[in-house]
C-alpha atoms as a PDB file:
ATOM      1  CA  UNK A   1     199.873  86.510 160.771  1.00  0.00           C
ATOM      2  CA  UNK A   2     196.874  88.019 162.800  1.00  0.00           C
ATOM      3  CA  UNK A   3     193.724  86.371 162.268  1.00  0.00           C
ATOM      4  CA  UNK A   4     190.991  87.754 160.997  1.00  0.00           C
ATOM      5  CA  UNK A   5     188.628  86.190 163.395  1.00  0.00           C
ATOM      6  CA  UNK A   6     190.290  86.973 166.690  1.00  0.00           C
ATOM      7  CA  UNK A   7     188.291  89.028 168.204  1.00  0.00           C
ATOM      8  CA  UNK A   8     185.644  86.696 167.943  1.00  0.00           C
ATOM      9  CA  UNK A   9     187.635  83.432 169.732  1.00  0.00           C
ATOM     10  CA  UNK A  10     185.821  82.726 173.078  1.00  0.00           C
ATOM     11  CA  UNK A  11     182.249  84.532 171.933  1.00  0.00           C
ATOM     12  CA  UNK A  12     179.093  83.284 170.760  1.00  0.00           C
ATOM     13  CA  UNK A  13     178.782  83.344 167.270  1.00  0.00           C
ATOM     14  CA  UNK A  14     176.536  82.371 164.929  1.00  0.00           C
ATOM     15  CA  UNK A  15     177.554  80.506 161.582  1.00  0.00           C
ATOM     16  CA  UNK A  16     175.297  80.501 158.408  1.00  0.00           C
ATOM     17  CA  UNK A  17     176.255  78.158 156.266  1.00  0.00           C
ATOM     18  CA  UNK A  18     175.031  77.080 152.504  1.00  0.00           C
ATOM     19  CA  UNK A  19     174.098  73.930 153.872  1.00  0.00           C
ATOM     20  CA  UNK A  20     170.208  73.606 155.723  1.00  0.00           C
ATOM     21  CA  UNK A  21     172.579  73.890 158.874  1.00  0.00           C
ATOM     22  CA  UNK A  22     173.206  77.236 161.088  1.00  0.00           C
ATOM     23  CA  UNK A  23     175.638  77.067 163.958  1.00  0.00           C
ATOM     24  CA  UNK A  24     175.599  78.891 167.202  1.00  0.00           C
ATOM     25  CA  UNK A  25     178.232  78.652 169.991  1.00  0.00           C
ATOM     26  CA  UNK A  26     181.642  79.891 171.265  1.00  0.00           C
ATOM     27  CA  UNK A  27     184.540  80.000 168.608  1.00  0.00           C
ATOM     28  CA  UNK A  28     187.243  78.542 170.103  1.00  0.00           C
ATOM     29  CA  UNK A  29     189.741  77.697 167.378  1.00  0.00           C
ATOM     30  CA  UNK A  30     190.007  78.227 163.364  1.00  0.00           C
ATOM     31  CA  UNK A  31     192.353  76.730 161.470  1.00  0.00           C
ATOM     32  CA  UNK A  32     192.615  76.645 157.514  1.00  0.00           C
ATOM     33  CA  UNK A  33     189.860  73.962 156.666  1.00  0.00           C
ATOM     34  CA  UNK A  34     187.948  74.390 159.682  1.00  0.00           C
ATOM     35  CA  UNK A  35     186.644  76.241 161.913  1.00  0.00           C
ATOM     36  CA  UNK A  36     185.590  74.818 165.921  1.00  0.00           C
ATOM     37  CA  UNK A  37     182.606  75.874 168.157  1.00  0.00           C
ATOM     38  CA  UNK A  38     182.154  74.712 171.637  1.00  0.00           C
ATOM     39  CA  UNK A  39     179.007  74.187 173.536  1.00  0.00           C
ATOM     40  CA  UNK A  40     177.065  74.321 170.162  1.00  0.00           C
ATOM     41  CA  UNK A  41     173.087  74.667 168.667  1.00  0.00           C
ATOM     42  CA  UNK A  42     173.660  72.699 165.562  1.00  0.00           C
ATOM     43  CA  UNK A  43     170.105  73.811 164.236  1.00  0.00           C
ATOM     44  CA  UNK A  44     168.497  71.917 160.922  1.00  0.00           C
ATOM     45  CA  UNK A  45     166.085  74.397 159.344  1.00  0.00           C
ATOM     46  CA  UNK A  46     164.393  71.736 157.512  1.00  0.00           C
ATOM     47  CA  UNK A  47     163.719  70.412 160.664  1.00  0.00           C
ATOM     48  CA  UNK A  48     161.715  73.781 162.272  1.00  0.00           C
ATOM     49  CA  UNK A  49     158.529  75.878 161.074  1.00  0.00           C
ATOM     50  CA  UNK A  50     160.663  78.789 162.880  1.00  0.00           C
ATOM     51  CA  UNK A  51     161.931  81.443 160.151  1.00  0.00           C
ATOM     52  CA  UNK A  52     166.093  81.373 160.947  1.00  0.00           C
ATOM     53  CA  UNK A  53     166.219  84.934 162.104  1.00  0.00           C
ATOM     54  CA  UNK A  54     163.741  84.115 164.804  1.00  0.00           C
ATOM     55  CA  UNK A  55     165.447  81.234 165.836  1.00  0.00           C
ATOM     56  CA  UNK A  56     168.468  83.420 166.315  1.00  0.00           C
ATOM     57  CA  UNK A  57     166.787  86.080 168.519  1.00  0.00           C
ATOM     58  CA  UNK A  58     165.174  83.479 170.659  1.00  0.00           C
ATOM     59  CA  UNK A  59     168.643  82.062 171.014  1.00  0.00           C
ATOM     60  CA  UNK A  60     169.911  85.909 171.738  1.00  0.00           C
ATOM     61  CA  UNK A  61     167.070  86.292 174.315  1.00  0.00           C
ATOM     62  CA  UNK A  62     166.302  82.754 175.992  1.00  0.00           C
ATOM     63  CA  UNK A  63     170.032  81.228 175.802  1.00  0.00           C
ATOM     64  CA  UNK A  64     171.468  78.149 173.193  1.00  0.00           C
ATOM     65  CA  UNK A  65     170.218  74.866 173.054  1.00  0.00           C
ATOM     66  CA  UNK A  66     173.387  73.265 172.883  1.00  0.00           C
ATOM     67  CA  UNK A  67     173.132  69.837 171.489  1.00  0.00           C
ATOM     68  CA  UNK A  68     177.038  69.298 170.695  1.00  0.00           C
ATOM     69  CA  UNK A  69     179.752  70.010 172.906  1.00  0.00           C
ATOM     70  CA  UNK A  70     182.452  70.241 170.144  1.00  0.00           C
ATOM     71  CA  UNK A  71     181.789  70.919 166.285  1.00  0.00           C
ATOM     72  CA  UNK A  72     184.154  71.438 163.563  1.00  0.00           C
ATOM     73  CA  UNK A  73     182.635  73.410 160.686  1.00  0.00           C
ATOM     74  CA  UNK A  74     184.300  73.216 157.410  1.00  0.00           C
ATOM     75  CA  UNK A  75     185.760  76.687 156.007  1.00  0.00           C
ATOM     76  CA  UNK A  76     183.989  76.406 152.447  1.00  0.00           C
ATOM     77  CA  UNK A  77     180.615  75.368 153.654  1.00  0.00           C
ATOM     78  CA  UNK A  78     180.360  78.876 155.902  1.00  0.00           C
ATOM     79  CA  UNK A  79     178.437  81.790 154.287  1.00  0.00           C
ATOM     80  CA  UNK A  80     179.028  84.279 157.130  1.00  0.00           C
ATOM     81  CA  UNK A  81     179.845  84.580 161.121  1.00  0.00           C
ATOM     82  CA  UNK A  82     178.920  87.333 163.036  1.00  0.00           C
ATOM     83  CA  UNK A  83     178.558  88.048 166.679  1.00  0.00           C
ATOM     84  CA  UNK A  84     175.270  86.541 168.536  1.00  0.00           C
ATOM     85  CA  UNK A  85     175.698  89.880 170.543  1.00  0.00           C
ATOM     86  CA  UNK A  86     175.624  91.599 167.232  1.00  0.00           C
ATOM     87  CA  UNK A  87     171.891  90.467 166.083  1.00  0.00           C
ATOM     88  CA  UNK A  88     169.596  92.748 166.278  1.00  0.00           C
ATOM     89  CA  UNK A  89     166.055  92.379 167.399  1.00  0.00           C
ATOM     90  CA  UNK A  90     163.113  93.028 165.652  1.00  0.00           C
END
């Protein structure tokens, strides 16, 4: 069965979750429970004044600030993923 995520494996992404957490790094596996980023920004927005969008096109223009080298983020807790390539600046 082809994944629905393939074309995404190897890419920065950037997870949302419905947790205070948002993900940014490479996709490098998913499996059914979760899914695993490498060479991750594990970013607490409780822990930032900076609106999340922001945050994400600072990312897109400046680079990640990886703080995890591996990070497995469970299916359920995931909201959406899209592309980091795919934000759009404001």
């Amino acid at each position: 069965m082809a994944s629905e995520l393939a074309e995404y494996i190897g890419k920065q992404v950037v997870i949302d979750s419905n947790s205070h957490y948002l993900y940014i790094g490479i996709l490098s596996e998913e499996g059914e429970e979760f899914i695993t980023l490498k060479d991750v920004d594990v970013h607490d927005r409780r822990e930032s004044s900076t609106a999340k969008d922001l945050y994400i096109i600072e990312a897109l223009k400046y680079g990640t600030k990886i703080n995890r080298h591996t990070v497995k983020v469970v299916r359920r807790e995931i909201v959406s993923i899209s592309l980091l390539s795919d934000v759009v600046e404001y």
